[in-house]
Protein backbone atom coordinates (compact mmCIF):
# COMPACT_ATOMS: atom_id res chain seq x y z
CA UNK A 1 103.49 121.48 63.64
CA UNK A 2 106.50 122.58 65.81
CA UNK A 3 104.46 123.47 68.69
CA UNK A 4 103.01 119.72 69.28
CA UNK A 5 106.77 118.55 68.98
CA UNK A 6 107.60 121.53 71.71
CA UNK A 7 105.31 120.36 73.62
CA UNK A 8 105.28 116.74 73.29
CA UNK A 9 109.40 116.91 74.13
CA UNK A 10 108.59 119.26 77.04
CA UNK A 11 106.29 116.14 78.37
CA UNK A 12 108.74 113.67 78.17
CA UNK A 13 111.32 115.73 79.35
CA UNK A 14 108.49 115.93 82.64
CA UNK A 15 107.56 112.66 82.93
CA UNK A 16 111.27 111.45 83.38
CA UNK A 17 112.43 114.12 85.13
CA UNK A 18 109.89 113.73 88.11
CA UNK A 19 110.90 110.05 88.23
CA UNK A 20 111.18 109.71 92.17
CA UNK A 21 114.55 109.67 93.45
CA UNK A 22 115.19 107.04 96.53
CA UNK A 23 116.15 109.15 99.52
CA UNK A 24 119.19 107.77 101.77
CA UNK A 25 116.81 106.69 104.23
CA UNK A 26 115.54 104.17 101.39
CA UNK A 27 118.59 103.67 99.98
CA UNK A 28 119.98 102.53 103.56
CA UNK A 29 117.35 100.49 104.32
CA UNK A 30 117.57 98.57 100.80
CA UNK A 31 121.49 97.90 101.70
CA UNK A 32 120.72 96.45 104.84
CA UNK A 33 117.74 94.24 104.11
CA UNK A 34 119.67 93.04 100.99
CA UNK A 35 122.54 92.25 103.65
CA UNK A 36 120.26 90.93 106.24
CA UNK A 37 118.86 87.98 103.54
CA UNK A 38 121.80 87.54 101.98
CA UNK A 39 123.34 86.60 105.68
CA UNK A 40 119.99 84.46 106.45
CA UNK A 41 119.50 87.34 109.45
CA UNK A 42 116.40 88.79 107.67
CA UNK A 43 114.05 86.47 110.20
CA UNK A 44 115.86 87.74 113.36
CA UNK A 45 116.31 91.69 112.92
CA UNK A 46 114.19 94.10 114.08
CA UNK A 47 113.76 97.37 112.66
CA UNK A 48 114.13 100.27 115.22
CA UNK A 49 111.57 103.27 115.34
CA UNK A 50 115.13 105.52 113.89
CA UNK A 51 115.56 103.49 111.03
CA UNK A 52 118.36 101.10 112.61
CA UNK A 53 117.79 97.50 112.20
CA UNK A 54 118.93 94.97 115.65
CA UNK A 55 119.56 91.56 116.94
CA UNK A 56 119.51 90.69 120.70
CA UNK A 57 121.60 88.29 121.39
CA UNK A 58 121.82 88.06 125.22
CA UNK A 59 119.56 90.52 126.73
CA UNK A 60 121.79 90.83 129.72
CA UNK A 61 120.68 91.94 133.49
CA UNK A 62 119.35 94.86 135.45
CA UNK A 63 119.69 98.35 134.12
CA UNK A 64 119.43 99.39 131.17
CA UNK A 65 121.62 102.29 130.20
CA UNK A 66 120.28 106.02 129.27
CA UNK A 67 122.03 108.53 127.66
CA UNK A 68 123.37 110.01 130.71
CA UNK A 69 125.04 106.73 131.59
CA UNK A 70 128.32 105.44 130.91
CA UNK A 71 129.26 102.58 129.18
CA UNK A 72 132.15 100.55 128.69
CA UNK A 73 131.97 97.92 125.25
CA UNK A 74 133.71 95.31 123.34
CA UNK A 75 132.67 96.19 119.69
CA UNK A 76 133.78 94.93 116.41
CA UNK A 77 132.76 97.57 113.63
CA UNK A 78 132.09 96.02 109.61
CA UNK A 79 130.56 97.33 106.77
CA UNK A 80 128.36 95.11 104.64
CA UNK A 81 131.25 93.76 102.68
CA UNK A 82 132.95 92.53 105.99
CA UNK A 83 135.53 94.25 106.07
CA UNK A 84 136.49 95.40 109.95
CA UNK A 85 137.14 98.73 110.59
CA UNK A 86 136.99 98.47 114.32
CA UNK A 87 138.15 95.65 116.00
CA UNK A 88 139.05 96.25 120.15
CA UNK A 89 141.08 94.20 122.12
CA UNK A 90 140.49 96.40 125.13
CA UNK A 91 137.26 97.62 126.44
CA UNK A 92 135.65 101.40 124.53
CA UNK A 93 134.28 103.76 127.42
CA UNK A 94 132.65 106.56 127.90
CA UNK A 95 128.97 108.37 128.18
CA UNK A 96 126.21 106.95 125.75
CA UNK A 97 125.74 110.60 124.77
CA UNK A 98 129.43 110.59 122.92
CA UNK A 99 128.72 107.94 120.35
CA UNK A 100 127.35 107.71 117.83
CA UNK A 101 123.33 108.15 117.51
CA UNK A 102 123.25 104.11 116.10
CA UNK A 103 124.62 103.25 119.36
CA UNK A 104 122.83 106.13 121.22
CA UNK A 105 119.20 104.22 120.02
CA UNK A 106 120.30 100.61 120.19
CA UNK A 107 122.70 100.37 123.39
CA UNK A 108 119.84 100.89 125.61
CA UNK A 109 117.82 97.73 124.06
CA UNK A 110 120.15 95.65 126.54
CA UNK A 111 121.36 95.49 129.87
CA UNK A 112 124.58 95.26 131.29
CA UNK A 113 126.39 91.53 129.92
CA UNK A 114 124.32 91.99 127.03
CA UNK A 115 125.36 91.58 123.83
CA UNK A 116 123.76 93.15 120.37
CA UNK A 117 124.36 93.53 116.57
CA UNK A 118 123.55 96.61 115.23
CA UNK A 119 122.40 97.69 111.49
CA UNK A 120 123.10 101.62 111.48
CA UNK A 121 122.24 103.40 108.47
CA UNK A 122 124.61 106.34 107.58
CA UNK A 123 122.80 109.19 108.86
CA UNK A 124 122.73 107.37 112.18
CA UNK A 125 126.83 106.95 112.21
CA UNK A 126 129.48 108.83 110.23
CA UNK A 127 127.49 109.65 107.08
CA UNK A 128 129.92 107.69 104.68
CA UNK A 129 128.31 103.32 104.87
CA UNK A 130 126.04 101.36 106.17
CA UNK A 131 128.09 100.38 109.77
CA UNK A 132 127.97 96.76 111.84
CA UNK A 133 128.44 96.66 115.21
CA UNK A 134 128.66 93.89 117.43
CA UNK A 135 128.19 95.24 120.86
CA UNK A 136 129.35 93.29 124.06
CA UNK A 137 128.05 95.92 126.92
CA UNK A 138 130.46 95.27 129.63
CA UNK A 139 129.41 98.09 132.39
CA UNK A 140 126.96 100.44 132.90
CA UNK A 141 127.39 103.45 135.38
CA UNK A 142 125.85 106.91 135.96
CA UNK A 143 128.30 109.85 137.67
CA UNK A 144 125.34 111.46 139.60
């Protein structure tokens, strides 16, 4: 009789150890979309091919920037909580390539004058939150 109760415990031992763990990709996207319908947003965002989630606000004009550009922004930085952790009085420059991948992806959905808010799950930023941007994109120049 030992055996079955071996045997039996090594089952449910198993069958709760294979439960599936949520990746940080889910876990990301879970924080956001919670965020995005708890701020009534949900309707507007867009979810971005690398995970990132984005709302246009003013497309802007002319050329969009690539990562070889540079870029000068007014941003204001949150995490879901809203609490700012980047707030700029004076205009952020410098190539697209130099920031983070969350602005690397969603920067070059506008154009010049545009402005955007950006959902960036953790692997797309600094690895630590969820991050907020709101992105004015002032200027737009290449150096070749």
């Amino acid at each position: 009789m030992r055996i079955p109760t071996i045997v039996t415990l090594f089952l449910i031992i198993l069958f709760f150890g294979c439960e599936e763990k949520k990746t940080v990709y889910e876990i990301d996207d879970e924080i956001i979309l919670e965020y995005l319908q708890k701020t009534h947003l949900d309707t507007a965002a867009i979810k971005h091919s690398s995970g990132l989630y984005y709302i246009i606000e003013n497309e802007g004009y002319g050329k969009h920037p690539d990562i070889y550009d540079n870029i000068e922004v007014l941003t204001l930085g949150y995490y879901t909580d809203s609490v700012v952790f980047q707030s700029d009085n004076a205009p952020i420059n410098g190539p697209l390539s130099s920031f983070i991948k969350g602005w690397q992806y969603g920067i070059p959905l506008i154009s010049k004058g545009g402005k955007i808010k950006l959902f960036i799950p953790r692997y797309l930023a600094y690895n630590k939150e969820v991050l907020i941007f709101d992105i004015d994109l002032r200027n737009v120049w290449s150096e070749k």
